[in-house]
N, C-alpha and C. Protein backbone atom coordinates (compact mmCIF):
# COMPACT_ATOMS: atom_id res chain seq x y z
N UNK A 1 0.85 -1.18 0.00
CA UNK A 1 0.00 0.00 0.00
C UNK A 1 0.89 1.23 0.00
N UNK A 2 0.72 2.16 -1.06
CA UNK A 2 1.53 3.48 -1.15
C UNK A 2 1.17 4.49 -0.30
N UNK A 3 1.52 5.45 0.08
CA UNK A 3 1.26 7.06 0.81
C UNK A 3 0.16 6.51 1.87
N UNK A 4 0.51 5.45 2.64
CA UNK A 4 -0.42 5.21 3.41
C UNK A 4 -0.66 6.65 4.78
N UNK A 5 -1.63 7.00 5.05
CA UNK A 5 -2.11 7.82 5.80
C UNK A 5 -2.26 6.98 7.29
N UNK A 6 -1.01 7.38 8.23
CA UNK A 6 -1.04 6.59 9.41
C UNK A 6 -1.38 7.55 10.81
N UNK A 7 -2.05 7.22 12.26
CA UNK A 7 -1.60 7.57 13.28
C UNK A 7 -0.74 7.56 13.73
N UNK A 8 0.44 8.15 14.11
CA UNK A 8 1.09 7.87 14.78
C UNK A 8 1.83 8.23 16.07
N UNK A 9 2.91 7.15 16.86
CA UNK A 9 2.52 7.77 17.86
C UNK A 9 3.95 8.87 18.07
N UNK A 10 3.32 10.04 18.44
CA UNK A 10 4.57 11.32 18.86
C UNK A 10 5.51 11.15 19.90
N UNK A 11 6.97 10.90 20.49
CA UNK A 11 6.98 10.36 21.71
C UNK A 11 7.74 12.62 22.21
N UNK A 12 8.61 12.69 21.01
CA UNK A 12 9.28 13.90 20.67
C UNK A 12 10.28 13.72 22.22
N UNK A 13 11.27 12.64 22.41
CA UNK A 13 11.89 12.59 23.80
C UNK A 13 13.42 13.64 23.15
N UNK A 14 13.40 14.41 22.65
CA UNK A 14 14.41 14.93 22.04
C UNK A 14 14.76 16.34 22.96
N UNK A 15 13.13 16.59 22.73
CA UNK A 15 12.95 17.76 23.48
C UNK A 15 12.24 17.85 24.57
N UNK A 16 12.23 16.96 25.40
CA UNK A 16 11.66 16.40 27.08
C UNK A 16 12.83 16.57 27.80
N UNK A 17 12.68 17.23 29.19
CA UNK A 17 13.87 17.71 29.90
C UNK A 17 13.14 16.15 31.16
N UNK A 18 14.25 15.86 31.67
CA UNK A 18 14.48 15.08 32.41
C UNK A 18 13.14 14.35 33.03
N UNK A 19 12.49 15.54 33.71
CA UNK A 19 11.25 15.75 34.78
C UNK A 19 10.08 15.67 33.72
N UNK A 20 10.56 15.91 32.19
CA UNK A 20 9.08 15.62 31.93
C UNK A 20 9.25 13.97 31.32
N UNK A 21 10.17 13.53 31.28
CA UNK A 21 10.21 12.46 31.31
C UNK A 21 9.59 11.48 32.31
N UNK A 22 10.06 11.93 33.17
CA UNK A 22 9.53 11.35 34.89
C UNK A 22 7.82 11.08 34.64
N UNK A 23 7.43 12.40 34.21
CA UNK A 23 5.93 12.64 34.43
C UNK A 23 5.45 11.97 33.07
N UNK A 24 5.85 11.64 31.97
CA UNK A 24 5.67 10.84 30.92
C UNK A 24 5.65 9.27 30.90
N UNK A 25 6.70 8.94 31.67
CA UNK A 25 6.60 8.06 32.52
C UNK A 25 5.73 6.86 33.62
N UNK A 26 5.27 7.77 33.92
CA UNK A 26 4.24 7.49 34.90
C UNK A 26 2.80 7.62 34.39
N UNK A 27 2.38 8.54 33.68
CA UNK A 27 1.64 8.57 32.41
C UNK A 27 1.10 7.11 31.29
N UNK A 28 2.64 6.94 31.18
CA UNK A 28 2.38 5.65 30.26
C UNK A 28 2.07 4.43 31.07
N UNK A 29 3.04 4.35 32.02
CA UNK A 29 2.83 3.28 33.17
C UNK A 29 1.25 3.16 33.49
N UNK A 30 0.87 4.33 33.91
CA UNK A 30 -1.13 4.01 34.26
C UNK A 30 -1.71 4.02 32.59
N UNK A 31 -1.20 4.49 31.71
CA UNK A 31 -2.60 4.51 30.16
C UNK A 31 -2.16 2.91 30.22
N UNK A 32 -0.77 1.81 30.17
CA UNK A 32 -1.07 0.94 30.04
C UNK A 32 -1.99 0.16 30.77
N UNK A 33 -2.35 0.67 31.63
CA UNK A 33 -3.09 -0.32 32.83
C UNK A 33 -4.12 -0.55 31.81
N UNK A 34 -4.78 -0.09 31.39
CA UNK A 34 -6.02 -0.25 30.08
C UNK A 34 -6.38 -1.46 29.99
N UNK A 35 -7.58 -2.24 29.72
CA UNK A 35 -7.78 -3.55 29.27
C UNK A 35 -7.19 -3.51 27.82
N UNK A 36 -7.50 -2.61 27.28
CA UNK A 36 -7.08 -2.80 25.97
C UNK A 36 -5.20 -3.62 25.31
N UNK A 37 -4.75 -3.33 26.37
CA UNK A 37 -3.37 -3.43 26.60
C UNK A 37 -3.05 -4.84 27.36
N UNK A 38 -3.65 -5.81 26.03
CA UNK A 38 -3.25 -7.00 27.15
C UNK A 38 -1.64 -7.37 27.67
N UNK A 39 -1.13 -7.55 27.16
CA UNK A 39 0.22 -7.88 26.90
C UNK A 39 1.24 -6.73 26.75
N UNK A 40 0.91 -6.01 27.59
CA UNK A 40 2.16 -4.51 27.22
C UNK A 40 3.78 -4.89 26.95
N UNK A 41 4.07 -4.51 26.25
CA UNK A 41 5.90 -4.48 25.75
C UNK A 41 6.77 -3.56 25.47
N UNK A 42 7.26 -2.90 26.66
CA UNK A 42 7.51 -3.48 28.35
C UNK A 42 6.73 -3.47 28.84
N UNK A 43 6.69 -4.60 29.68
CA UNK A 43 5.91 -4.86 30.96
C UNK A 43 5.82 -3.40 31.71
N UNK A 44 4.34 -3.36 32.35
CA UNK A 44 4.36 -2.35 33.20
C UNK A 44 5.20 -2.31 33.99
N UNK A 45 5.36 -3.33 35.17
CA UNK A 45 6.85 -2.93 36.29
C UNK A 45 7.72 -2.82 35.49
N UNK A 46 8.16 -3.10 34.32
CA UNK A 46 9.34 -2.76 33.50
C UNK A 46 9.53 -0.94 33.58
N UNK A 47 8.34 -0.86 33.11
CA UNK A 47 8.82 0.38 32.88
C UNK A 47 8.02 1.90 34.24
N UNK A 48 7.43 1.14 35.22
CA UNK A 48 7.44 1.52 36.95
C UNK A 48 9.10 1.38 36.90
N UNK A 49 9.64 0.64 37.18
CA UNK A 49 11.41 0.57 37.84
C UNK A 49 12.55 0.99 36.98
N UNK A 50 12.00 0.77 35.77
CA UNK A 50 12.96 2.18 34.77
C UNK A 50 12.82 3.85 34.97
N UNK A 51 11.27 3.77 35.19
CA UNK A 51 11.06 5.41 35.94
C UNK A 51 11.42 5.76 36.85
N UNK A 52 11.57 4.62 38.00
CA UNK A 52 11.85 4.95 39.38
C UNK A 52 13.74 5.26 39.38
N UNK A 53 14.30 4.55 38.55
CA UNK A 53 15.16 4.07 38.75
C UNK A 53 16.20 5.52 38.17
N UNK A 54 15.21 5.96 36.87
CA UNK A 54 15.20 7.82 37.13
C UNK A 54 15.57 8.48 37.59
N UNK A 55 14.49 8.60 38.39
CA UNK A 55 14.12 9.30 39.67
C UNK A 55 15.34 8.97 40.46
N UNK A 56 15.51 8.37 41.07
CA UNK A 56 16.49 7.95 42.27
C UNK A 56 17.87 9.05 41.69
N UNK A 57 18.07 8.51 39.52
CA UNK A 57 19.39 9.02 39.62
C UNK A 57 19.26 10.97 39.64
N UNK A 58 18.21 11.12 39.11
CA UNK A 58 17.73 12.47 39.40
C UNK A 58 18.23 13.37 40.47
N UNK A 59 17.73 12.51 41.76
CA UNK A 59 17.81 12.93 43.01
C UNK A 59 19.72 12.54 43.58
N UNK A 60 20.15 11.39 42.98
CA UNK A 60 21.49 11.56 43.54
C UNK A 60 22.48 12.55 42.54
N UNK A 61 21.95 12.86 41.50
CA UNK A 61 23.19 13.65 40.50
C UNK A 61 22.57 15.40 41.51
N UNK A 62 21.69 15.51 42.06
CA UNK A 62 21.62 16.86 42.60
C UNK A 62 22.91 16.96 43.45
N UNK A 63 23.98 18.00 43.35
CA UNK A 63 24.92 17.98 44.08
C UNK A 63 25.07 16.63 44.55
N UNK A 64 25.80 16.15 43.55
CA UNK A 64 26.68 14.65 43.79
C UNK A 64 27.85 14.96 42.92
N UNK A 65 28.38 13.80 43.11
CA UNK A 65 29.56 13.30 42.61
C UNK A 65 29.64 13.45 41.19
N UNK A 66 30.42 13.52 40.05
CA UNK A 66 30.81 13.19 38.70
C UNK A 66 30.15 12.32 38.28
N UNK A 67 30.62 11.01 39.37
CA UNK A 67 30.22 9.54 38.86
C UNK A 67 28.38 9.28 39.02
N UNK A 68 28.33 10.53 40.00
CA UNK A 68 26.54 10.25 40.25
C UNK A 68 25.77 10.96 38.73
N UNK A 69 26.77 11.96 38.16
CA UNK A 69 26.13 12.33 37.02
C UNK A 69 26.30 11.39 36.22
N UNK A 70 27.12 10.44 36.11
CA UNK A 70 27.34 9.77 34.69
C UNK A 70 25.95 8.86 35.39
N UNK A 71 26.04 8.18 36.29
CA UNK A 71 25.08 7.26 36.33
C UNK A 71 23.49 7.71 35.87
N UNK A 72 23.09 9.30 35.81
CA UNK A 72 22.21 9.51 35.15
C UNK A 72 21.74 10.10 33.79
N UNK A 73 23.43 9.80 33.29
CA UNK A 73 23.14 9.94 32.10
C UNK A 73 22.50 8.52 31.59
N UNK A 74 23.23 7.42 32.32
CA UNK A 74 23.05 6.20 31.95
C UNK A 74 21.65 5.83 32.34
N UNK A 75 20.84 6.18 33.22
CA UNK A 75 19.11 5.85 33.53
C UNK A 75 18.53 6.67 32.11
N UNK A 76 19.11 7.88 32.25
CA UNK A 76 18.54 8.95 30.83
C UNK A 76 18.70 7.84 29.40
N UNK A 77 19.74 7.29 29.17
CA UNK A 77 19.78 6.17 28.12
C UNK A 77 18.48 5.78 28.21
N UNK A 78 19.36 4.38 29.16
CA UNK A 78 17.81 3.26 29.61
C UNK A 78 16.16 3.62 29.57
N UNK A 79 15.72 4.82 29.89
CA UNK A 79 14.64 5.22 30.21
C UNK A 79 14.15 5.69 28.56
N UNK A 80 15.21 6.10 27.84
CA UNK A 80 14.93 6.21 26.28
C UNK A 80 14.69 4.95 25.91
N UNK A 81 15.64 3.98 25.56
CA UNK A 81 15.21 2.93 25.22
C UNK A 81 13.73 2.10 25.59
N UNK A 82 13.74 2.17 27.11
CA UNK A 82 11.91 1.78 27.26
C UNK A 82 10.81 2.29 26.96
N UNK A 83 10.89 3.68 26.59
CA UNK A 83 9.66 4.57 26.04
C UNK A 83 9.69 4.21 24.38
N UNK A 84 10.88 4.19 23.66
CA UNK A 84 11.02 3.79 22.50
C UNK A 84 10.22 2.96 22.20
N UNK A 85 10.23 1.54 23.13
CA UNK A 85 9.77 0.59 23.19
C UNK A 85 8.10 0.09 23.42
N UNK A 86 7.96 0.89 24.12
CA UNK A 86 6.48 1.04 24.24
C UNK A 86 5.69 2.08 23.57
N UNK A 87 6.66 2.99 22.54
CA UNK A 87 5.62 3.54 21.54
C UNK A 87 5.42 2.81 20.47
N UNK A 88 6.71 1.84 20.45
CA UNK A 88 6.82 0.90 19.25
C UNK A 88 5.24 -0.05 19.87
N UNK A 89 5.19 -0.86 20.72
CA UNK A 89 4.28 -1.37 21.12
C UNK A 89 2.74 -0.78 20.81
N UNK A 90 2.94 0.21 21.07
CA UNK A 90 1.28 1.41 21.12
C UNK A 90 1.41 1.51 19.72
N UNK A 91 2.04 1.54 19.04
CA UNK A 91 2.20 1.91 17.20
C UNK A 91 1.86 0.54 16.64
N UNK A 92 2.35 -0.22 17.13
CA UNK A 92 1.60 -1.88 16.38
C UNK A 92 0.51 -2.01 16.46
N UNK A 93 -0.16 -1.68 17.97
CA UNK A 93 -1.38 -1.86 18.13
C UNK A 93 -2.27 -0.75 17.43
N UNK A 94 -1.76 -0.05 17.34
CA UNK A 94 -2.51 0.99 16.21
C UNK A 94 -2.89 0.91 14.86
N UNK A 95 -1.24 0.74 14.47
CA UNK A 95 -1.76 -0.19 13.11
C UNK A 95 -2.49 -1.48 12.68
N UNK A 96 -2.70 -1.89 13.60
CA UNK A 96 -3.74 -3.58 13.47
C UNK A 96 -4.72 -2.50 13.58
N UNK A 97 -4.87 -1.68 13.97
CA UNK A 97 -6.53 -1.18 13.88
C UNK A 97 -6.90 0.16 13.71
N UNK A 98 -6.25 0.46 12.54
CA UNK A 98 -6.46 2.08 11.62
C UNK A 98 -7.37 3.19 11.98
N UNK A 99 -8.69 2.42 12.39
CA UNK A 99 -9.80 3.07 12.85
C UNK A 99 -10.13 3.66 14.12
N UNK A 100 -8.87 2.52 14.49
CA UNK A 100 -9.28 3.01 16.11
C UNK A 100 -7.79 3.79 16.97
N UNK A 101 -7.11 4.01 15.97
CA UNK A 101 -4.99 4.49 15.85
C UNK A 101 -5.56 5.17 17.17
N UNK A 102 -6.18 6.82 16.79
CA UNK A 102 -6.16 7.56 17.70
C UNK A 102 -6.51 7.12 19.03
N UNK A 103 -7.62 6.73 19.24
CA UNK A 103 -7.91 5.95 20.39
C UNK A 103 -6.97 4.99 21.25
N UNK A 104 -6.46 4.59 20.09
CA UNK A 104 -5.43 3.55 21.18
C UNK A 104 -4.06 4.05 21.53
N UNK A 105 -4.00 4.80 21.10
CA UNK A 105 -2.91 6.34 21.14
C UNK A 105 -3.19 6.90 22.43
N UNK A 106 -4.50 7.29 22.82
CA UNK A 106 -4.64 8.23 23.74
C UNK A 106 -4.41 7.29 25.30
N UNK A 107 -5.29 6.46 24.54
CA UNK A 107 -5.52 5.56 25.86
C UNK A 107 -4.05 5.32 26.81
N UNK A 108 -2.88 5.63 25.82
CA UNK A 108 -1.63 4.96 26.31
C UNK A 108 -0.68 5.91 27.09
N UNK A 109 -1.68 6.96 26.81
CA UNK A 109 -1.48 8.63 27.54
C UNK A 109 -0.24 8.86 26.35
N UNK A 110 -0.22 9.13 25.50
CA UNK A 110 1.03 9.46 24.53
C UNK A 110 0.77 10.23 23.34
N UNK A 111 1.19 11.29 22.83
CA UNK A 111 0.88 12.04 22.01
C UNK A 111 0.94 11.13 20.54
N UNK A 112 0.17 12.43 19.64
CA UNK A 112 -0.34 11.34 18.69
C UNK A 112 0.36 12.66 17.39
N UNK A 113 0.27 12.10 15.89
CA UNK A 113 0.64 13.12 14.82
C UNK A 113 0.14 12.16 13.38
N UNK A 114 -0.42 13.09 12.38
CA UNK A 114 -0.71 11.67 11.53
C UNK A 114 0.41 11.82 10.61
N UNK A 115 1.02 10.45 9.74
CA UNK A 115 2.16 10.88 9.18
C UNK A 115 1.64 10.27 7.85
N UNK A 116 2.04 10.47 6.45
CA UNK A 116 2.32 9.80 4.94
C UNK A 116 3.48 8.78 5.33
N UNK A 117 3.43 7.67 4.72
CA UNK A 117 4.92 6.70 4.39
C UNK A 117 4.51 5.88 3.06
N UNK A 118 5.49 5.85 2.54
CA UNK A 118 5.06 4.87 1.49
C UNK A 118 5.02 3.56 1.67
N UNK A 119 6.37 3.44 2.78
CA UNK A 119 5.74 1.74 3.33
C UNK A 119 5.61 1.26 4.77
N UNK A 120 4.47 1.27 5.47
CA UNK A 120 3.91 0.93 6.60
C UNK A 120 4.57 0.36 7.09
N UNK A 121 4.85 -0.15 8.36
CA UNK A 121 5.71 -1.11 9.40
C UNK A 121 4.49 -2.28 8.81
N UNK A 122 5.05 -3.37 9.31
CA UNK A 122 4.84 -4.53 9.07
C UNK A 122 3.54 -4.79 10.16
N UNK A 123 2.85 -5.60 10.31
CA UNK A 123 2.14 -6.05 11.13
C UNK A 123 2.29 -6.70 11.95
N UNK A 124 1.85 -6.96 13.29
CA UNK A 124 2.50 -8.46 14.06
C UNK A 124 2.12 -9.53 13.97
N UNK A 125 2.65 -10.57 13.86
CA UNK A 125 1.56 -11.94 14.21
C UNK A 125 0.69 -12.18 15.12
N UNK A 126 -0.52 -12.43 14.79
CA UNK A 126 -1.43 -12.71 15.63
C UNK A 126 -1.69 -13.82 16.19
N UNK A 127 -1.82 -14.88 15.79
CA UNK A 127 -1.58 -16.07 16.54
C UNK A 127 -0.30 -17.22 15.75
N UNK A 128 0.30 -17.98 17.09
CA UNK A 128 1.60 -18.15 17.02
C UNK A 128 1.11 -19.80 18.01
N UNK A 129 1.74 -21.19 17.12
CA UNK A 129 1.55 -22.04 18.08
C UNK A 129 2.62 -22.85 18.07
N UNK A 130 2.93 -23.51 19.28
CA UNK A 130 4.37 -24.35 19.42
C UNK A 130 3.37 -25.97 19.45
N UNK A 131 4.38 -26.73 18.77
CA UNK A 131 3.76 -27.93 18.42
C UNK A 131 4.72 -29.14 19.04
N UNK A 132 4.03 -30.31 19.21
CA UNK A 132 5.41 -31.21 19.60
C UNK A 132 5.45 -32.28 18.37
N UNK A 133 6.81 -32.30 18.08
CA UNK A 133 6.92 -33.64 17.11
C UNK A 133 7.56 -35.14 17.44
N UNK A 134 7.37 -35.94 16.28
CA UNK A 134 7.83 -36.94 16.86
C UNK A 134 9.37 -37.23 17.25
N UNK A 135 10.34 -36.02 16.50
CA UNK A 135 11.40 -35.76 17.08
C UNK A 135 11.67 -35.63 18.90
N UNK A 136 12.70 -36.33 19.52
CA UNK A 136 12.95 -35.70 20.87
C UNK A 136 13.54 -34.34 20.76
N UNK A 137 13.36 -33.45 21.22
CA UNK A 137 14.10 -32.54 21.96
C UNK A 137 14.07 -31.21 20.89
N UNK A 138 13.02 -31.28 19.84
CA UNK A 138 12.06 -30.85 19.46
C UNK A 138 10.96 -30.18 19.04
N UNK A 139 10.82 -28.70 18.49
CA UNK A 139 9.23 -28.13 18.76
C UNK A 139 8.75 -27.50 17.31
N UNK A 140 7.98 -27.74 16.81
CA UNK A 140 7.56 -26.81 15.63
C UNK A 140 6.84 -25.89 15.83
N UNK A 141 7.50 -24.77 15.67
CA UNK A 141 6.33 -23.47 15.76
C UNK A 141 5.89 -23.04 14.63
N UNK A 142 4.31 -22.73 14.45
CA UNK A 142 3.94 -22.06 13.32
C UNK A 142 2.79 -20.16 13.75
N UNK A 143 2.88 -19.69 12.61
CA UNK A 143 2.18 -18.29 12.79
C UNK A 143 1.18 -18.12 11.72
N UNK A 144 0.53 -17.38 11.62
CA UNK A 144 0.01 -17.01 10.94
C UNK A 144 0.98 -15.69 9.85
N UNK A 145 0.54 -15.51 8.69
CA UNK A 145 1.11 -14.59 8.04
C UNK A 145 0.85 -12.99 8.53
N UNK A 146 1.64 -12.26 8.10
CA UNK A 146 1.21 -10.76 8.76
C UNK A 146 1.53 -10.05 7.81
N UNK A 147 0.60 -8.73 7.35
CA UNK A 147 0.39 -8.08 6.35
C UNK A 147 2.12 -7.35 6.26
N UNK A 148 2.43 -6.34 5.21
CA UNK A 148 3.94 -5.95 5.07
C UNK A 148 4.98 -6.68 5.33
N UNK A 149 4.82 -7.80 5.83
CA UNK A 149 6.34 -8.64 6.32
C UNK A 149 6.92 -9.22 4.80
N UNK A 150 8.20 -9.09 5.33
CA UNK A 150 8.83 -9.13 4.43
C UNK A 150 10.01 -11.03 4.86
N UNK A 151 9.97 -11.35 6.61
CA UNK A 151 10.15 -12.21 7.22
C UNK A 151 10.35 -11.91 8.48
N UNK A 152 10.43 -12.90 9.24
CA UNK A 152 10.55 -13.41 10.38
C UNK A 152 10.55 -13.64 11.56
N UNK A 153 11.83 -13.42 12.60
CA UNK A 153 12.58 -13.31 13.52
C UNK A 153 11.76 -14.31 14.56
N UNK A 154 12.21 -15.74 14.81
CA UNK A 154 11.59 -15.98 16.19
C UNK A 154 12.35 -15.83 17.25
N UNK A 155 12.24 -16.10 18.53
CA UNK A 155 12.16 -15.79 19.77
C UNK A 155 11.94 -16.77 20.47
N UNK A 156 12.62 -17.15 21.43
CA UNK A 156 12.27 -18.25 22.30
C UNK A 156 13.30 -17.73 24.26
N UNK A 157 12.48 -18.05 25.32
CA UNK A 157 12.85 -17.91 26.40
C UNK A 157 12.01 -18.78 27.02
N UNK A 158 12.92 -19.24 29.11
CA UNK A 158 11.99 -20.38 29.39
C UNK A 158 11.91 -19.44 30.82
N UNK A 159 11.94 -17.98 30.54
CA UNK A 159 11.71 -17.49 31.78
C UNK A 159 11.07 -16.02 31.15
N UNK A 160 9.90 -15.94 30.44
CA UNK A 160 9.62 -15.14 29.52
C UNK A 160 9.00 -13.59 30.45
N UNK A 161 8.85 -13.43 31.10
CA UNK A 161 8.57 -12.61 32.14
C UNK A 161 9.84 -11.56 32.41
N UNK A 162 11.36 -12.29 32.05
CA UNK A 162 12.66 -11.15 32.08
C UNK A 162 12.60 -11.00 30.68
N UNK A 163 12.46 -9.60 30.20
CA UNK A 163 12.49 -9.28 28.98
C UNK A 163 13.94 -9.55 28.09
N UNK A 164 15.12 -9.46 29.43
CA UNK A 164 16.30 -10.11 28.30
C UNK A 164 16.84 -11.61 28.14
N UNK A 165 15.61 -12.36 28.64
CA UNK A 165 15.91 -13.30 28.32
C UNK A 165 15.91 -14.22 27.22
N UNK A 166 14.98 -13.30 26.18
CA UNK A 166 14.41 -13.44 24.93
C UNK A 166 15.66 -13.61 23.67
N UNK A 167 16.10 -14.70 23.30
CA UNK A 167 16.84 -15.13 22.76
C UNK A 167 16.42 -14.47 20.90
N UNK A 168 16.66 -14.69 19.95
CA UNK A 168 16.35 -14.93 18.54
C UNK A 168 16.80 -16.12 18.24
N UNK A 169 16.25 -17.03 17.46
CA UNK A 169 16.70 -18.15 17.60
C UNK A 169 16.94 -18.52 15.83
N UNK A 170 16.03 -17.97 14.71
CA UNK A 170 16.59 -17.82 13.47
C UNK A 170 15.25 -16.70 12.37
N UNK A 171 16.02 -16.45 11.64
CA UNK A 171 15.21 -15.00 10.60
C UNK A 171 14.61 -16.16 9.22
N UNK A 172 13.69 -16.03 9.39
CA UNK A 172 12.99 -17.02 7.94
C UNK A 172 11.77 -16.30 7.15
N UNK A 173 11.47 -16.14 5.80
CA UNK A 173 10.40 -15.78 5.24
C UNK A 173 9.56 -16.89 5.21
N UNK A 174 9.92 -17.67 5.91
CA UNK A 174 8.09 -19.09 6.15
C UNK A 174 7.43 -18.43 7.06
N UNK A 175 6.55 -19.34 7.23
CA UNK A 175 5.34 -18.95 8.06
C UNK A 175 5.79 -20.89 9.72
N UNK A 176 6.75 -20.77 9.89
CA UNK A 176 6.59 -21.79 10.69
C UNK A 176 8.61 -22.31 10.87
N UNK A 177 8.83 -22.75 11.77
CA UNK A 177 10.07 -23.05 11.75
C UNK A 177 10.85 -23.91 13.13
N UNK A 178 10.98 -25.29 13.01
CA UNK A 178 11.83 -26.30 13.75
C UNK A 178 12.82 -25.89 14.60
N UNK A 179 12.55 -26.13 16.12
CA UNK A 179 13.37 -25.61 16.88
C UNK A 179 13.86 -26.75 16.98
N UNK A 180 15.76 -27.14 17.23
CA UNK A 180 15.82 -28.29 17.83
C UNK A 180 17.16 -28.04 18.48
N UNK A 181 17.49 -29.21 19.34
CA UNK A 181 18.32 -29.07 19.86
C UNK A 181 17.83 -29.05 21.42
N UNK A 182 16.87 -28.62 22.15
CA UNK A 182 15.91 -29.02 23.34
C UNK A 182 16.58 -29.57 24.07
N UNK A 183 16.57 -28.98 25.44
CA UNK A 183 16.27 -30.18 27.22
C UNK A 183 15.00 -31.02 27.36
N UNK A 184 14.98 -31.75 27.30
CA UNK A 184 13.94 -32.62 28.01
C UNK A 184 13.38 -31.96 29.39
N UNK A 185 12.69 -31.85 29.34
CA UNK A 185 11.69 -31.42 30.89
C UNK A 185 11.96 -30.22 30.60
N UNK A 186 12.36 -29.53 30.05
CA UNK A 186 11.83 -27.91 30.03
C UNK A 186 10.85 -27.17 29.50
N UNK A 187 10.16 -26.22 30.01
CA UNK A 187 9.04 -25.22 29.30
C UNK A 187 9.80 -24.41 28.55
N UNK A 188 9.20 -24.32 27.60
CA UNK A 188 9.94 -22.89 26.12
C UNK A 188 8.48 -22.11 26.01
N UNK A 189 9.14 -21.12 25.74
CA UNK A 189 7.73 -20.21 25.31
C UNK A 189 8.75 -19.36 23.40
N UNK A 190 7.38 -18.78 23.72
CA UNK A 190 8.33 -18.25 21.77
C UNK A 190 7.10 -17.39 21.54
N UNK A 191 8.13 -16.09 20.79
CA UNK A 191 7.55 -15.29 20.29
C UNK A 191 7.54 -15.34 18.48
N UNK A 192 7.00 -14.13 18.09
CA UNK A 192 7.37 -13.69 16.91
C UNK A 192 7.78 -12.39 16.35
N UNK A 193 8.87 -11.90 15.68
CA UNK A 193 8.85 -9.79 15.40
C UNK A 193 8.93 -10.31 13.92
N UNK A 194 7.97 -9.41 13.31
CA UNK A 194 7.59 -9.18 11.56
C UNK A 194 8.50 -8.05 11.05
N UNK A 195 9.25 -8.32 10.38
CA UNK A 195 10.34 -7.78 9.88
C UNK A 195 9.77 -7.16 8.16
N UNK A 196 9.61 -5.86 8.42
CA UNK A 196 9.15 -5.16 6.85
C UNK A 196 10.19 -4.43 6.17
N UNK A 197 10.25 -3.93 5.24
CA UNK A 197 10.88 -2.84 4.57
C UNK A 197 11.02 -1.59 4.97
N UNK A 198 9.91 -0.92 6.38
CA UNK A 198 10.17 -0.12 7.05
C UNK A 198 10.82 -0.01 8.60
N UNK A 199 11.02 -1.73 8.78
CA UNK A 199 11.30 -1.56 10.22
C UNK A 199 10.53 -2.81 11.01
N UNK A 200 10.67 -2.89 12.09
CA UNK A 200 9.85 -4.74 12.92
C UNK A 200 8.88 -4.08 13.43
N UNK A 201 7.81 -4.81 13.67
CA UNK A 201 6.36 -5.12 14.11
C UNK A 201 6.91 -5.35 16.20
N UNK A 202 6.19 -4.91 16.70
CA UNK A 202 5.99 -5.03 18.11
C UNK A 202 5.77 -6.85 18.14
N UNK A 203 6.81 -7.19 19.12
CA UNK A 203 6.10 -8.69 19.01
C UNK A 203 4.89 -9.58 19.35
N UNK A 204 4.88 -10.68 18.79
CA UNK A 204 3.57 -11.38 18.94
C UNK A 204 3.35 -11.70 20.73
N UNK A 205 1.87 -11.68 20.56
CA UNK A 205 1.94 -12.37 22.25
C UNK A 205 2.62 -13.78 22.43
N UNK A 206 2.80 -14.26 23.26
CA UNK A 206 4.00 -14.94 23.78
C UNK A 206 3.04 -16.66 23.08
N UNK A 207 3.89 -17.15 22.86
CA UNK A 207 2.87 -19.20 23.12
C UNK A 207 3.82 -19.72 23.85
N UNK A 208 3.09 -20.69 24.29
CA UNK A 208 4.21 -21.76 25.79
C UNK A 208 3.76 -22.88 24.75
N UNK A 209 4.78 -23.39 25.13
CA UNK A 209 4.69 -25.24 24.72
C UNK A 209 4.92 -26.10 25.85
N UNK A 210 4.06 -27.41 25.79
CA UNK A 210 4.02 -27.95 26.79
C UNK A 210 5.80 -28.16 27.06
N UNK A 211 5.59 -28.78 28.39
CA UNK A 211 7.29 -29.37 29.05
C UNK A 211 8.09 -30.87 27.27
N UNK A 212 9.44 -29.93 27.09
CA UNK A 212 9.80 -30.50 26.05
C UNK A 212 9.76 -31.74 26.51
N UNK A 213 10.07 -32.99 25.21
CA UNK A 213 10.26 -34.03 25.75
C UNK A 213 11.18 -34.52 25.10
């Protein structure tokens, strides 16, 4: 689709001084509370203890040390990267549903702007299932296709709740792809990110597969 006419979401952290970060922050932390927001990415306490964690360096770089400033330059990083992350999140969910962009924009307490692109971010996968085969050690996952993708990226962790535990495990233009190599008695869970010509899709909600065998 050409000159597509999108919502999108504004985060503008370029020109946010520290404190309005804080308060942006906390902002997003409650719009996610939303039903609409099943699966937020980051997790809400993710991004409660990235704000807090802020805050704290906020309050020690006030007349502190050198090293207390560098440490908030380094929360100032981190705290970019998680808002990044969750506009990317609020922007997927927008685009699965054109009609409703603004709305799900607001809801996330986050400014909104409409933009032209000629090529849309990709879509996410919507449903994603881990299968067992007659192989030991073992799992076939398959997805459904997603509009703009161009391929892939799966994902697999057996503690899916720490966001860095999320491995990539291989980049394919199928729609499905053989994990092997497996523990016996372990739970895997697995995602999916849709990889377009403009950039990746927010990932799929998570699937568990039963305990490998």
């Amino acid at each position: 689709m050409n000159n597509l006419i999108r919502t999108l979401v504004k985060l503008g952290l370029r020109n946010k001084t520290v404190f309005d970060k804080l308060v942006m922050g906390s902002k997003v932390y409650a719009g996610l509370d939303n039903p609409m927001f099943i699966n937020p990415n980051p997790a809400r306490a993710f991004i409660k203890s990235t704000n807090d964690n802020l805050r704290s360096a906020v309050d020690s770089a006030v007349g502190g040390s050198d090293l207390d400033k560098a440490k908030l330059k380094v929360a100032v990083y981190k705290w970019n990267i998680m808002m990044n992350a969750a506009g990317a999140y609020v922007q997927g969910l927008a685009d699965n549903d054109y009609a409703n962009a603004a709305i799900i924009i607001a809801a996330a307490n986050m400014d909104k702007r409409r933009g032209r692109e000629k090529n849309p971010l990709p879509l996410a996968v919507e449903i994603i299932d881990a299968i067992f085969t007659n192989q030991p050690g073992t799992i076939l996952v398959e997805w459904k296709s997603a509009k703009y993708a161009r391929s892939y990226q799966l994902y697999m962790s057996t503690t899916p709740e720490i966001e860095a535990s999320w491995i990539i495990i291989d980049t394919t233009t199928k729609r499905k792809l053989l994990v092997e190599n497996l523990s016996s008695g372990v739970r895997y869970y697995f995602r999916v990110v849709t990889v377009g010509s403009s950039g990746k899709s927010y990932p799929s909600h998570r699937s568990v597969s039963n305990i490998c065998m």
